[in-house]
Protein backbone atom coordinates (compact mmCIF):
# COMPACT_ATOMS: atom_id res chain seq x y z
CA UNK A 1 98.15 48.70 82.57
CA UNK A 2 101.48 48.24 81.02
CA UNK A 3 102.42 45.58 77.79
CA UNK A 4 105.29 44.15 78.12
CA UNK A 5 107.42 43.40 75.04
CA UNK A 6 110.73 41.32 74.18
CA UNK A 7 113.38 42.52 72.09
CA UNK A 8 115.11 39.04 70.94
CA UNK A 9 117.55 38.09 68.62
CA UNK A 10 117.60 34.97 67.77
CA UNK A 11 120.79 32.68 65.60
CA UNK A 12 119.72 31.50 62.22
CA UNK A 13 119.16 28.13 61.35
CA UNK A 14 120.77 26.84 58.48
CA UNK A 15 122.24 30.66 57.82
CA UNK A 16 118.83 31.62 56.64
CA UNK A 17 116.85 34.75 58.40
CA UNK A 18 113.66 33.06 56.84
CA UNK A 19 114.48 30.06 58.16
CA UNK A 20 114.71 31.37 61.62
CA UNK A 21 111.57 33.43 61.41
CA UNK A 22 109.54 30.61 60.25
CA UNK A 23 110.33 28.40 63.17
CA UNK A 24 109.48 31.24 65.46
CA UNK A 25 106.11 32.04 64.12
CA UNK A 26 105.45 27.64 63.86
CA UNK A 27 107.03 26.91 67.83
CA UNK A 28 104.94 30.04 69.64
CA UNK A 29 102.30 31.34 67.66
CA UNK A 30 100.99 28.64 65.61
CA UNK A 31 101.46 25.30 67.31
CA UNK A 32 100.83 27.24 70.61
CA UNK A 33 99.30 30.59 70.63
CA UNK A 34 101.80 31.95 72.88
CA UNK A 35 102.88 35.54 71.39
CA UNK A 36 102.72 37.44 69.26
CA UNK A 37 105.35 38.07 66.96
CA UNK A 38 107.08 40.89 64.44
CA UNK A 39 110.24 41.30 62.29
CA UNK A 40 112.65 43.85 64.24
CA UNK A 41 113.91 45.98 61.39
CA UNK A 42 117.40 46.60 61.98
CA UNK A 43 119.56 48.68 59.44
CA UNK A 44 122.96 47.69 58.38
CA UNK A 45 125.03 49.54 61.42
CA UNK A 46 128.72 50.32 62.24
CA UNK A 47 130.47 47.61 64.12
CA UNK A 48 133.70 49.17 64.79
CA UNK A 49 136.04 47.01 67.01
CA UNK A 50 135.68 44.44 69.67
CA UNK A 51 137.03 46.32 72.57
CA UNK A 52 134.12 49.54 71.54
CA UNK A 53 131.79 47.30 70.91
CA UNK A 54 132.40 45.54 74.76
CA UNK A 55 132.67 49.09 76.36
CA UNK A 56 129.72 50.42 74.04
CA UNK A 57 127.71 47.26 75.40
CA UNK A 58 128.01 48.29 79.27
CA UNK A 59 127.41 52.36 78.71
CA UNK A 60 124.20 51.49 76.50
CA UNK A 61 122.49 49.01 79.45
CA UNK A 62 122.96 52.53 81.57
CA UNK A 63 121.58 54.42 78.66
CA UNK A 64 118.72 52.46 78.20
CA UNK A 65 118.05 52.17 81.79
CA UNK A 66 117.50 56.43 81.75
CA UNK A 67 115.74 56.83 78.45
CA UNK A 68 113.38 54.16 79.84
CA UNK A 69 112.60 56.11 83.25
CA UNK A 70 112.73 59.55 81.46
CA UNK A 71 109.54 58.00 78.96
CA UNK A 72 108.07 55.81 81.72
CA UNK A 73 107.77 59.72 84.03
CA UNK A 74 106.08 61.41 81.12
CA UNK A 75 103.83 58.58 80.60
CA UNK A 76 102.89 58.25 84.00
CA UNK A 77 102.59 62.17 84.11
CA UNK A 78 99.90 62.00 81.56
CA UNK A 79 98.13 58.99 82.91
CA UNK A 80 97.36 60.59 85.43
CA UNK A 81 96.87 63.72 84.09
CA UNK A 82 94.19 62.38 82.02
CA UNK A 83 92.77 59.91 84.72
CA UNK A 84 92.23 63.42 86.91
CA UNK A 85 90.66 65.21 83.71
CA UNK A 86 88.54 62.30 83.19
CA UNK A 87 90.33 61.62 80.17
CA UNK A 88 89.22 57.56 79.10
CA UNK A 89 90.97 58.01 76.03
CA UNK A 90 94.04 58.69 77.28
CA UNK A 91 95.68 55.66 76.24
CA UNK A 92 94.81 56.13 73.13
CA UNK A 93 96.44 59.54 72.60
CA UNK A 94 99.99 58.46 73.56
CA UNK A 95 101.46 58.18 69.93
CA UNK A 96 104.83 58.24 68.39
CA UNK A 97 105.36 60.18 64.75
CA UNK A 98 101.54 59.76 64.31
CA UNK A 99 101.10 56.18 65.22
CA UNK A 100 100.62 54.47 68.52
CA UNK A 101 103.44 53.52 70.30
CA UNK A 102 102.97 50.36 70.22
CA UNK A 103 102.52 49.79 66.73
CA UNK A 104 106.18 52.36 66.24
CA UNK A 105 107.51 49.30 68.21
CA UNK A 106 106.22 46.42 65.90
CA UNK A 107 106.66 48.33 62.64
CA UNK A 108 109.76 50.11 63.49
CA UNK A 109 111.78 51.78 61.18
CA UNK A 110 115.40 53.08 61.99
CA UNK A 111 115.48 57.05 61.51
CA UNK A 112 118.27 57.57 58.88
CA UNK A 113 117.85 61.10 58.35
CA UNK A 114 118.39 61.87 62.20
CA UNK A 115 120.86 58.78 62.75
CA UNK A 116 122.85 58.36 60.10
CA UNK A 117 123.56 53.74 60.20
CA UNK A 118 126.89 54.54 59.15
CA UNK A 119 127.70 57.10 62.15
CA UNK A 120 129.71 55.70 65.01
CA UNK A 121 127.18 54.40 67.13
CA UNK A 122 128.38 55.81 70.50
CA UNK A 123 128.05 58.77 68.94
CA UNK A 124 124.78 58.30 67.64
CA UNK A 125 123.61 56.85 71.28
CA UNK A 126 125.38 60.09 72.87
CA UNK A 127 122.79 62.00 70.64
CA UNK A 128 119.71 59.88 71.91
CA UNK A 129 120.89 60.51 75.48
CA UNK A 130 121.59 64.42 75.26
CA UNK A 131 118.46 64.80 73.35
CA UNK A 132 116.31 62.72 76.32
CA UNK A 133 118.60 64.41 79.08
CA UNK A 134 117.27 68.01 77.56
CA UNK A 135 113.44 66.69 77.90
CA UNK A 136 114.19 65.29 81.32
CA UNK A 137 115.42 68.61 82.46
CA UNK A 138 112.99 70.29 81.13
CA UNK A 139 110.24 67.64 82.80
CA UNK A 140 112.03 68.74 86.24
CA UNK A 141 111.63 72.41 85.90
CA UNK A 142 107.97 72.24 84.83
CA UNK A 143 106.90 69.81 87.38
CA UNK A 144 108.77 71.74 89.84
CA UNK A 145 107.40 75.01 88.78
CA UNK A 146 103.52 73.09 88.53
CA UNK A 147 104.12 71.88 92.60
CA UNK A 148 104.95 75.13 93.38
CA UNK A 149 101.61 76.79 92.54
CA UNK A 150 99.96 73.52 93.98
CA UNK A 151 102.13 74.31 97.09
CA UNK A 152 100.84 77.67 97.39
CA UNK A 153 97.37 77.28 96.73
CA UNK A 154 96.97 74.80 99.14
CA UNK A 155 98.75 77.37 101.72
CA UNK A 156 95.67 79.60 100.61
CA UNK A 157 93.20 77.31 100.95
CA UNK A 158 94.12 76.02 104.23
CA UNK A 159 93.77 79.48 105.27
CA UNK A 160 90.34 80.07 103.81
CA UNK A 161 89.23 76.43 104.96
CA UNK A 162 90.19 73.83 107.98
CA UNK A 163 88.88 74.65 111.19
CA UNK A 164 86.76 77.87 112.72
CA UNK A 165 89.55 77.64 114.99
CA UNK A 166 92.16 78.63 112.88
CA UNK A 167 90.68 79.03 109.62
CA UNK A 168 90.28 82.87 107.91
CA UNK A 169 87.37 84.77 109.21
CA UNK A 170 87.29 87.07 106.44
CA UNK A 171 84.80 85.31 104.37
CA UNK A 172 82.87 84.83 106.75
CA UNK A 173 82.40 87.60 108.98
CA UNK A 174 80.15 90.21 106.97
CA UNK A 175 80.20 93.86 108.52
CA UNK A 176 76.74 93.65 109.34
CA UNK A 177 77.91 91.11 112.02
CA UNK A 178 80.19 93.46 113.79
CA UNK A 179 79.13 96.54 115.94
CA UNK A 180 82.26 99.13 116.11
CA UNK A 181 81.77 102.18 118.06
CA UNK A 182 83.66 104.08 120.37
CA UNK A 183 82.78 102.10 123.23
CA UNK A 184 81.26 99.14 121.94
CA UNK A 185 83.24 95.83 119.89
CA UNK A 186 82.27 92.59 118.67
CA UNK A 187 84.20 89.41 119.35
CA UNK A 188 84.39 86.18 117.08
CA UNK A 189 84.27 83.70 119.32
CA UNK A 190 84.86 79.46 118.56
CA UNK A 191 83.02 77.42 120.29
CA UNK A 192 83.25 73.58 120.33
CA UNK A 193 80.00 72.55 119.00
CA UNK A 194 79.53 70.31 122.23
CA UNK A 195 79.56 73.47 124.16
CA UNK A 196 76.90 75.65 122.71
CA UNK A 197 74.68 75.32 125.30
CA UNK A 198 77.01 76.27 127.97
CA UNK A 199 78.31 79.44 125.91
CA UNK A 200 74.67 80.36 125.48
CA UNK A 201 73.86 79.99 129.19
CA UNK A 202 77.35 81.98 130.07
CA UNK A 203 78.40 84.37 128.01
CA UNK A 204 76.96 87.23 129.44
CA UNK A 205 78.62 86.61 132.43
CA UNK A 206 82.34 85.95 131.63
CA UNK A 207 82.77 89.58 131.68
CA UNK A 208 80.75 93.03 133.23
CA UNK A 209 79.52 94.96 130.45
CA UNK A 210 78.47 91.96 128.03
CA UNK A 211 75.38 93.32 126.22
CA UNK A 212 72.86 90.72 126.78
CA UNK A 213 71.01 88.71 123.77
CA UNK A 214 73.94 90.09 121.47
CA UNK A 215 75.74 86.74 120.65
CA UNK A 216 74.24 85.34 116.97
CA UNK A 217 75.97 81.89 115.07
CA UNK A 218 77.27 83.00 112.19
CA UNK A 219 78.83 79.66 111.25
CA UNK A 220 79.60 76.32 111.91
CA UNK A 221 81.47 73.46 111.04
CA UNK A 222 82.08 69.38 112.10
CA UNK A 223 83.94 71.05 115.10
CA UNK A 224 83.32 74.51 116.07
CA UNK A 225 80.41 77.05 115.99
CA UNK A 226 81.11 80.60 115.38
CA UNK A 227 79.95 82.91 117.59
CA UNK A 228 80.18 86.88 117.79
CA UNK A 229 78.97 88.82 121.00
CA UNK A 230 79.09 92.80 122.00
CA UNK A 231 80.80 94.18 124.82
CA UNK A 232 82.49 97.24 126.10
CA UNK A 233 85.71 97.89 125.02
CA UNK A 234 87.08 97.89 128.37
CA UNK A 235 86.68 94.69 129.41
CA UNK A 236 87.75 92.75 126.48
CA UNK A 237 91.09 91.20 128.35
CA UNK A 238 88.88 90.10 131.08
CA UNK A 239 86.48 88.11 129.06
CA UNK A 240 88.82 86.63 126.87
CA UNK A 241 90.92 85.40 129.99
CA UNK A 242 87.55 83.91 131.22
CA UNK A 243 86.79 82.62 128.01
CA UNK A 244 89.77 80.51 127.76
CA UNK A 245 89.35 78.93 131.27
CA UNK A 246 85.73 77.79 129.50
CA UNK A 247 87.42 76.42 126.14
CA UNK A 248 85.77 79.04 124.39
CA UNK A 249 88.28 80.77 121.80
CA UNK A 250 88.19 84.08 120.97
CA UNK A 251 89.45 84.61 117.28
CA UNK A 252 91.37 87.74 116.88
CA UNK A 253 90.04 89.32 114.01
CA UNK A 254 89.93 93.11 111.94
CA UNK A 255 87.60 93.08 108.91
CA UNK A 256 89.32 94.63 106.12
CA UNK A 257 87.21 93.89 103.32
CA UNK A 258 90.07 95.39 100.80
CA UNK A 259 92.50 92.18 102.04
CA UNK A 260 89.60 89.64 101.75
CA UNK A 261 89.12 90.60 98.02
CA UNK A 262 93.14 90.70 97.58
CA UNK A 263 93.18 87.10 98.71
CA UNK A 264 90.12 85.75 97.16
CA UNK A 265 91.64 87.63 93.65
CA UNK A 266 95.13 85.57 94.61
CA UNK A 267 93.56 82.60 95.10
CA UNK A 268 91.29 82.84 91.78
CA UNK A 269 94.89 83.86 89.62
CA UNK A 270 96.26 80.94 91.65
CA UNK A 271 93.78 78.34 89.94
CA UNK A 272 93.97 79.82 87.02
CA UNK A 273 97.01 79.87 86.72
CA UNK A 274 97.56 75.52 87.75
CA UNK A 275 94.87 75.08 85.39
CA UNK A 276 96.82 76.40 82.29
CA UNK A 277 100.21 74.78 83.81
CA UNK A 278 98.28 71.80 83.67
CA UNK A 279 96.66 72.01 80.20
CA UNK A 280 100.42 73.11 78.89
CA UNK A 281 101.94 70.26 80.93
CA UNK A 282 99.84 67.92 79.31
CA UNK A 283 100.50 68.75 75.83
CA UNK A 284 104.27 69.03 76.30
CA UNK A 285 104.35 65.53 77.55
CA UNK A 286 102.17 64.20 74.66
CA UNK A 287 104.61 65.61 72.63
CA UNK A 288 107.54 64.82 74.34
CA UNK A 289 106.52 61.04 74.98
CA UNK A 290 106.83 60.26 71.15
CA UNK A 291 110.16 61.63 70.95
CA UNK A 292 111.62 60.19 74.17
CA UNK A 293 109.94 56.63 73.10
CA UNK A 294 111.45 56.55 69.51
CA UNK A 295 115.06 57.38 71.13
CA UNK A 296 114.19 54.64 73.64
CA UNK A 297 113.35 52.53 71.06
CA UNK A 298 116.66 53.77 68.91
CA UNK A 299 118.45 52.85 71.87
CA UNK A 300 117.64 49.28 72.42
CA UNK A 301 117.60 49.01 68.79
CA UNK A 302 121.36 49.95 69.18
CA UNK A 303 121.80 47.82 72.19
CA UNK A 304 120.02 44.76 70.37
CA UNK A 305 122.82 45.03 67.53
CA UNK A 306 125.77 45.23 69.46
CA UNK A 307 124.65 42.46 72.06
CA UNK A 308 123.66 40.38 68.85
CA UNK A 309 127.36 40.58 67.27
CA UNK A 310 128.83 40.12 70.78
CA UNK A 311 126.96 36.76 71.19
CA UNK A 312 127.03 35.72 67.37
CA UNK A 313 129.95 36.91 66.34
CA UNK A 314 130.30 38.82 62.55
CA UNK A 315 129.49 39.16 59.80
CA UNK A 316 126.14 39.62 61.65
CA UNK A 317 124.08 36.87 61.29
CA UNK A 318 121.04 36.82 63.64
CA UNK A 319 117.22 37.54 63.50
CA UNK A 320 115.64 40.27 65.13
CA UNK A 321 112.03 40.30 66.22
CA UNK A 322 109.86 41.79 68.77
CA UNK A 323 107.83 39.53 70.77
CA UNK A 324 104.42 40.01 72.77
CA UNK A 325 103.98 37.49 75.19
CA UNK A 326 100.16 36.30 76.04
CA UNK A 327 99.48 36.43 79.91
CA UNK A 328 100.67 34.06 82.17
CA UNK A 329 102.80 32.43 79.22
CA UNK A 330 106.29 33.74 79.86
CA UNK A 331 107.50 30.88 81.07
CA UNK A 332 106.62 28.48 78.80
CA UNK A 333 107.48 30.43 76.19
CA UNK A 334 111.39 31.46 77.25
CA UNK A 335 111.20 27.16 78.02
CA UNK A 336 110.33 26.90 73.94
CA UNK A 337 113.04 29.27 72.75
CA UNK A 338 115.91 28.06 75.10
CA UNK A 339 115.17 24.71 73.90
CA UNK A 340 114.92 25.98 69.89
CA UNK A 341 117.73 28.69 69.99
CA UNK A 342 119.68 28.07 72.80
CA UNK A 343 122.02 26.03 71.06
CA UNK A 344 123.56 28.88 69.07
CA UNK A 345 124.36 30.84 72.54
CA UNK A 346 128.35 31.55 72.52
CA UNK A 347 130.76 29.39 74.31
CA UNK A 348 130.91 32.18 77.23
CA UNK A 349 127.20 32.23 78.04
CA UNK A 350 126.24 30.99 81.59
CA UNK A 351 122.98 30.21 82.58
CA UNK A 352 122.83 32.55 85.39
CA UNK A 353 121.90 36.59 86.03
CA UNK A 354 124.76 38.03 83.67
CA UNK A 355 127.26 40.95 85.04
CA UNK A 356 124.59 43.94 83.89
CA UNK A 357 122.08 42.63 86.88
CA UNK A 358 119.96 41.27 84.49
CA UNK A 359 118.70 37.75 83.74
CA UNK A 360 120.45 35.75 81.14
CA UNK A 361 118.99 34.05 78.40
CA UNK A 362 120.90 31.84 75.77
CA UNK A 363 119.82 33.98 73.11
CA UNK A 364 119.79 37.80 73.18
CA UNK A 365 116.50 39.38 74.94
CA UNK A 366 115.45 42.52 77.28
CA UNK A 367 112.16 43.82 77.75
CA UNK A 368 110.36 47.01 76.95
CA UNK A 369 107.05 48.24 78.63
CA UNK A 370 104.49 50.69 77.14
């Protein structure tokens, strides 16, 4: 099940960052158990101008909004992955530079050696996005690549499975079944299964030249029974018209047992080879997930800043934190911080959905879900 985090930043009281974290932890954690709480540790980034810092706002909600998906895909991906290999430690193995992913949320630690603080910051968000847009591509072709093995095993097995009706007879029809002479053949022969009696009490009459007692089951399923019978050669068009007018279906059939081992040896590599797609797949998104999270979490990190300076103004002057709401609190708790930060919300803030689709808060806030 996913946790859902907020990213907040919240105006200081009195100037002071202490301050400001102090009333936090006091108003929803102590006085009413209602999250969680943890510093958001935010390096000293570029600000550049007003008008990149209002374009740079718009561009990183889309951002954000990808990277998400892109690590939400490879989550699900191994979810599942793990739920089908009866992995219930699954959860446990999604981690992020060693650690789990939540605690790379709550501890975070901006990546200076990668992203430089003092780099332009749409550049340094261009770099996040490439980087996740190479992983998501990648994702594509391998899932793509995985469904098309899936695809064509399950062409196979259909083949080899379903119905007597329309199923494979090859292996199911041994040689010793058949009787192949010059004169003589051997018919498959499906037969509902609420028929048999009638196809017992009839078969040697459909046609002249049926050899009599020579039709043996030789399988059956929730539909059909598989017959074979011996006849002459000759009269093989007359008794399949005749079995037709009695629902009885002849299955036209060679044995090649060369063919049957070619497909059986196809459908074996098949497995195989879905088996180690799958077992690959699995690790690449493992290892993918951590880096696609920290960029997500470099992104909104990003995102946080600039929305921060756009509602505070500069020098920067806000507290960041990441907050982990207990269940069925949310309300309550975005009641207790309008009413304790609200007040430093700019003179532009509305209290409606803002222009990015989202809803508006009078303090900075978006949501992240692991």
């Amino acid at each position: 099940m996913d946790t859902t985090f907020w990213l907040v930043a919240l105006p200081l009281e009195g100037g002071s960052a202490e301050n400001t974290w102090n009333t936090l932890q006091q108003k929803t954690s102590r006085e009413n158990d209602l999250s969680a709480n943890f510093k958001f540790n935010l390096p000293e980034l570029r600000v550049g101008t007003l008008d990149t810092l209002l374009a740079l706002s718009d561009d990183l909600v889309k951002v954000s909004s990808l990277v998400a998906g892109t690590t939400q895909k490879i989550r699900r991906h191994i979810m599942e992955s793990g739920s089908a290999e009866g992995d219930n430690e699954v959860n446990a193995e999604l981690v992020v530079d060693g650690i789990s992913a939540e605690r790379f949320l709550t501890a975070f630690t901006w990546d200076e050696a990668k992203h430089p603080a003092r780099r332009p910051l749409r550049e340094t968000m261009e770099r996040l996005q490439e980087s996740v847009a190479k992983i998501e591509d990648d994702f594509r072709v391998k899932t793509g690549d995985l469904a098309s093995a899936k695809t064509q095993l399950g062409a196979l097995s259909r083949k080899a499975a379903g119905s007597l009706a329309t199923r494979d007879l090859g292996e199911i029809v041994q040689d010793s079944d058949l009787v192949n002479t010059e004169n003589l053949t051997t018919l498959c022969v499906a037969v509902p299964k609420y028929n048999q009696k009638e196809w017992l009490d009839t078969y040697e009459t459909l046609a002249q030249f049926v050899v009599p007692r020579s039709s043996k089951l030789i399988n059956e399923d929730c539909e059909y029974a598989l017959y074979t019978v011996t006849l002459f050669r000759r009269v093989v068009d007359a008794f399949n018209t005749a079995a037709r007018e009695n629902s009885f279906q002849v299955r036209e059939f060679s044995l090649d047992a060369e063919a049957v081992q070619a497909k059986i040896a196809e459908r074996n590599d098949l497995e195989r080879d879905i088996k180690e797609r799958r077992t690959s797949m699995y690790q690449w998104c493992q290892t993918s997930y951590g880096e696609v999270f920290g960029a997500w979490v470099h992104v909104c990190a990003i995102r946080l800043f600039v929305e921060s300076i756009l509602r505070y103004g500069l020098p920067p002057s806000f507290q960041a934190c990441v907050m982990k709401p207990q269940k069925r609190s949310e309300k309550k708790l975005r009641g207790i911080l309008a009413n304790t930060f609200g007040q430093g919300a700019s003179s532009h803030w509305s209290n409606s959905d803002d222009d990015k689709g989202e809803e508006a808060f009078p303090y900075v806030s978006f949501s992240i879900e692991i």
